[in-house]
C-alpha atoms as a PDB file:
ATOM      1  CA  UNK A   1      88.521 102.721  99.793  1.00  0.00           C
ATOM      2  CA  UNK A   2      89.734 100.787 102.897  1.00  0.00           C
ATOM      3  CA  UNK A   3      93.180 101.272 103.520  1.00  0.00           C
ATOM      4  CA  UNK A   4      93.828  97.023 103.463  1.00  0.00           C
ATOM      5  CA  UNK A   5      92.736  97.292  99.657  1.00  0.00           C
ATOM      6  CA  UNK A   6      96.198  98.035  97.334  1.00  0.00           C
ATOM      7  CA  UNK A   7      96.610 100.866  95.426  1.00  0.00           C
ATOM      8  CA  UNK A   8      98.791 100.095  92.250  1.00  0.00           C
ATOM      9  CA  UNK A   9     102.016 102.085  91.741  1.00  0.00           C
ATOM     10  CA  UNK A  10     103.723 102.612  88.621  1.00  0.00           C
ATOM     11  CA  UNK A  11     101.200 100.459  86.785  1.00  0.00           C
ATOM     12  CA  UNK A  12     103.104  99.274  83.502  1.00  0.00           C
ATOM     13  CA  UNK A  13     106.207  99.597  84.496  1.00  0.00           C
ATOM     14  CA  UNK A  14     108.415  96.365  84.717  1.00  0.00           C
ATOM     15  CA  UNK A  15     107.889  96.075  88.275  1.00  0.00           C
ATOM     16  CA  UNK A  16     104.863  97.342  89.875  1.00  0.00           C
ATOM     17  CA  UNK A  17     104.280  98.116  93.576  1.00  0.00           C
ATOM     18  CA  UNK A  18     101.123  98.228  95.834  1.00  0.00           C
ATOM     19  CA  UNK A  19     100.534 100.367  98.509  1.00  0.00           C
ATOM     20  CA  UNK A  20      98.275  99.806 101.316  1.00  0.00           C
ATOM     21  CA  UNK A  21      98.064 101.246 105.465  1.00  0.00           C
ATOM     22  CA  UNK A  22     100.770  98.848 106.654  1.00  0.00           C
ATOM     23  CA  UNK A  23     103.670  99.223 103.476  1.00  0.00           C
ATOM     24  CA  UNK A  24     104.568  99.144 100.188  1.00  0.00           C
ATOM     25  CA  UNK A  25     105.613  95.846  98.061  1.00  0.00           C
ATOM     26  CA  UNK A  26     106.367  94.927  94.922  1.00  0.00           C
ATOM     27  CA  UNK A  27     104.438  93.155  93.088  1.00  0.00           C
ATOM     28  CA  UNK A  28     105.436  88.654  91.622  1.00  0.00           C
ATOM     29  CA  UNK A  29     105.605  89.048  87.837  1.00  0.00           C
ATOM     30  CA  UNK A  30     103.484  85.657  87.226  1.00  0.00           C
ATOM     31  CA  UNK A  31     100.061  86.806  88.952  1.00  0.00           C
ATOM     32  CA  UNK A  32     100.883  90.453  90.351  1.00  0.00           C
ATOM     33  CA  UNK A  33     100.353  89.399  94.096  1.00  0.00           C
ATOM     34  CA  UNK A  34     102.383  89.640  96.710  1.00  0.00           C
ATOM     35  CA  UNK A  35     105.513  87.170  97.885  1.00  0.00           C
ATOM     36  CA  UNK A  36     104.827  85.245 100.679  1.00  0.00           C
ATOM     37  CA  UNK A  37     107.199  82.926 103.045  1.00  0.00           C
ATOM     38  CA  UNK A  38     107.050  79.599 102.071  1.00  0.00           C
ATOM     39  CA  UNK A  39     108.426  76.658 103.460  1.00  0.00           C
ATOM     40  CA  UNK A  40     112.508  77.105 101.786  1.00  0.00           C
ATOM     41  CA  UNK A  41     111.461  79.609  99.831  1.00  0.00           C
ATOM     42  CA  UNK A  42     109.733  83.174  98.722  1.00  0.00           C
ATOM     43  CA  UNK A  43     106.409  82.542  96.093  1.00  0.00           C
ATOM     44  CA  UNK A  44     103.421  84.108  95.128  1.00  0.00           C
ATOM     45  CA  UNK A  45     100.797  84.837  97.082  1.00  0.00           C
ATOM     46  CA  UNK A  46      98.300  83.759  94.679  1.00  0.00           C
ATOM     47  CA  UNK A  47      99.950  80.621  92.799  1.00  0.00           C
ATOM     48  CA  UNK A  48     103.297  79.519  95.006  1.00  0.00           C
ATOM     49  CA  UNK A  49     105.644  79.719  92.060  1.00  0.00           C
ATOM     50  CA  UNK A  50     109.485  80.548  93.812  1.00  0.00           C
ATOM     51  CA  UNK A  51     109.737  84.077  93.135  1.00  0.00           C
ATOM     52  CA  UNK A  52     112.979  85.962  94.206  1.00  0.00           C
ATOM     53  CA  UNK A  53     113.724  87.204  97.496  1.00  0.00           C
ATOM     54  CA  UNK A  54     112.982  90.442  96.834  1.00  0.00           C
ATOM     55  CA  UNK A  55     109.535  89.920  96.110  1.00  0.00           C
ATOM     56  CA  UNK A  56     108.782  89.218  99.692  1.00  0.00           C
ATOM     57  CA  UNK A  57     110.274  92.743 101.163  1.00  0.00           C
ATOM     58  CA  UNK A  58     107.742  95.641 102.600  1.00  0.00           C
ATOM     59  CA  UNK A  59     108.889  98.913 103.185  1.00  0.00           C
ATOM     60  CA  UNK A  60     107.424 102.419 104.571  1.00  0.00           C
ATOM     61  CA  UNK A  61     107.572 105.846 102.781  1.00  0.00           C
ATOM     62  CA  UNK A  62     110.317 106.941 104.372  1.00  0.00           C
ATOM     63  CA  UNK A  63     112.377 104.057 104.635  1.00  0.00           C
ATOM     64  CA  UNK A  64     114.752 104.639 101.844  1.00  0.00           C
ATOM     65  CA  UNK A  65     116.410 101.387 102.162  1.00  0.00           C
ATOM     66  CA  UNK A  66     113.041  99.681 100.649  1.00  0.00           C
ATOM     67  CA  UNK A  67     112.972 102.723  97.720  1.00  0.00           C
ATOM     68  CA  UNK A  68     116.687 101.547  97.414  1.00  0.00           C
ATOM     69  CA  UNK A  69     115.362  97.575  96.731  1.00  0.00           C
ATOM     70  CA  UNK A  70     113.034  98.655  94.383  1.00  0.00           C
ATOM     71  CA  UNK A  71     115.564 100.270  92.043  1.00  0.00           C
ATOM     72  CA  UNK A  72     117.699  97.311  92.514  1.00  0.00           C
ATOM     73  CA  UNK A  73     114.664  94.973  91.305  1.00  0.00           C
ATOM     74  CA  UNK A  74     114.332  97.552  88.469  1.00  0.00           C
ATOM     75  CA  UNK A  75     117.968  97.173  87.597  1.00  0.00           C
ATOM     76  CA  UNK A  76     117.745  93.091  87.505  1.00  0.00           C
ATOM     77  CA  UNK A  77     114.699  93.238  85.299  1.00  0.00           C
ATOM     78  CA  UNK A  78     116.631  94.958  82.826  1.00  0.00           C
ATOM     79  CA  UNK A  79     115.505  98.696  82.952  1.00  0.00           C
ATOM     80  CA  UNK A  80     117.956 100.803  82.059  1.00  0.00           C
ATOM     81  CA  UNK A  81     119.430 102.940  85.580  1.00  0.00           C
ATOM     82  CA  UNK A  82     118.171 106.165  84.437  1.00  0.00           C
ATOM     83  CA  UNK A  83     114.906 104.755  83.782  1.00  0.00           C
ATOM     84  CA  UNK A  84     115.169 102.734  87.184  1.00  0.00           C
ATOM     85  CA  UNK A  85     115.832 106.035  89.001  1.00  0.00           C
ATOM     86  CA  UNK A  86     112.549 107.441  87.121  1.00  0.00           C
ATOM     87  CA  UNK A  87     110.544 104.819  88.326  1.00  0.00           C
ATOM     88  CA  UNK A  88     111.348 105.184  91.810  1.00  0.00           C
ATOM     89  CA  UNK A  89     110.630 108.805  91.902  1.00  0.00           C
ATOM     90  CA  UNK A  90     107.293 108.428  89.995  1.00  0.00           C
ATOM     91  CA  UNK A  91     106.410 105.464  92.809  1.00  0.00           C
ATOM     92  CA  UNK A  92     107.531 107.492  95.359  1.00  0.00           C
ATOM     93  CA  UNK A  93     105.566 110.531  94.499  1.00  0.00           C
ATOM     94  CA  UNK A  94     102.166 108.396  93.891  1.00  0.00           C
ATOM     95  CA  UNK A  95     102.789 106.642  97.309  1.00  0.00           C
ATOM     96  CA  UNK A  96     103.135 110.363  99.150  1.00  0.00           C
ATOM     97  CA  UNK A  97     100.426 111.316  97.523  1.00  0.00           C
ATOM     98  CA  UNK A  98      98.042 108.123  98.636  1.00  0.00           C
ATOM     99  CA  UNK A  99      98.518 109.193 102.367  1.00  0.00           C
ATOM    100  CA  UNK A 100      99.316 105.765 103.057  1.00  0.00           C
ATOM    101  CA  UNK A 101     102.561 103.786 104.867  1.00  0.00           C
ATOM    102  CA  UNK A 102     103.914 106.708 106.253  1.00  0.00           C
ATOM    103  CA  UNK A 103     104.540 105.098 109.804  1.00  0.00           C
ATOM    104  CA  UNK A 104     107.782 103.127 109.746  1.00  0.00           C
ATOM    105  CA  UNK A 105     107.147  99.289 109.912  1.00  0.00           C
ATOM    106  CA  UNK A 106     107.323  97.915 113.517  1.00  0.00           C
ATOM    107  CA  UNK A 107     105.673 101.087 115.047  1.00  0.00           C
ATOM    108  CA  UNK A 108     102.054 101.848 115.566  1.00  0.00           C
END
């Protein structure tokens, strides 16, 4: 498998994140793509719906400021924070295990 093709994380789960060589992003709740700039606002990738901000965010493995988002977009989906916290660990430990993002963004 090419490292440009996603690997899901915590499929199921409220939220879902992908994984490929360059980060890890969570996934738009309409078409499970990824958020994209658009021209005043973030949408999906796949059908331009406004998604929230968050939605457009890419993070590394070790950048614990992007693990930090996630739980936050757990939180305003509704999951519980124990469950949130779960979550993150069980993403976290799939994405470590994937080989994958482990270079911060901006350095090659």
């Amino acid at each position: 498998m090419s490292g440009h093709e996603p690997i899901i994380l915590n499929p199921g789960a409220p939220v879902t994140l992908a994984i490929v060589d360059y980060g890890i992003y969570p996934l738009t709740p309409c078409c499970q793509a990824s958020g994209k700039g658009l021209e005043d606002c973030i949408g999906c990738r796949a059908c331009y719906r406004e998604v929230e901000v968050y939605y457009g965010d890419v993070w590394s493995l070790g950048d614990e400021r992007g693990w930090d988002t996630y739980e936050w977009i757990l939180l305003d989906e509704g999951v519980e924070r124990g469950e949130a916290r779960r979550l993150v660990a069980s993403a976290r430990e799939q994405a470590a295990a994937t080989g994958r993002a482990t270079t911060p963004l901006g350095v090659r």
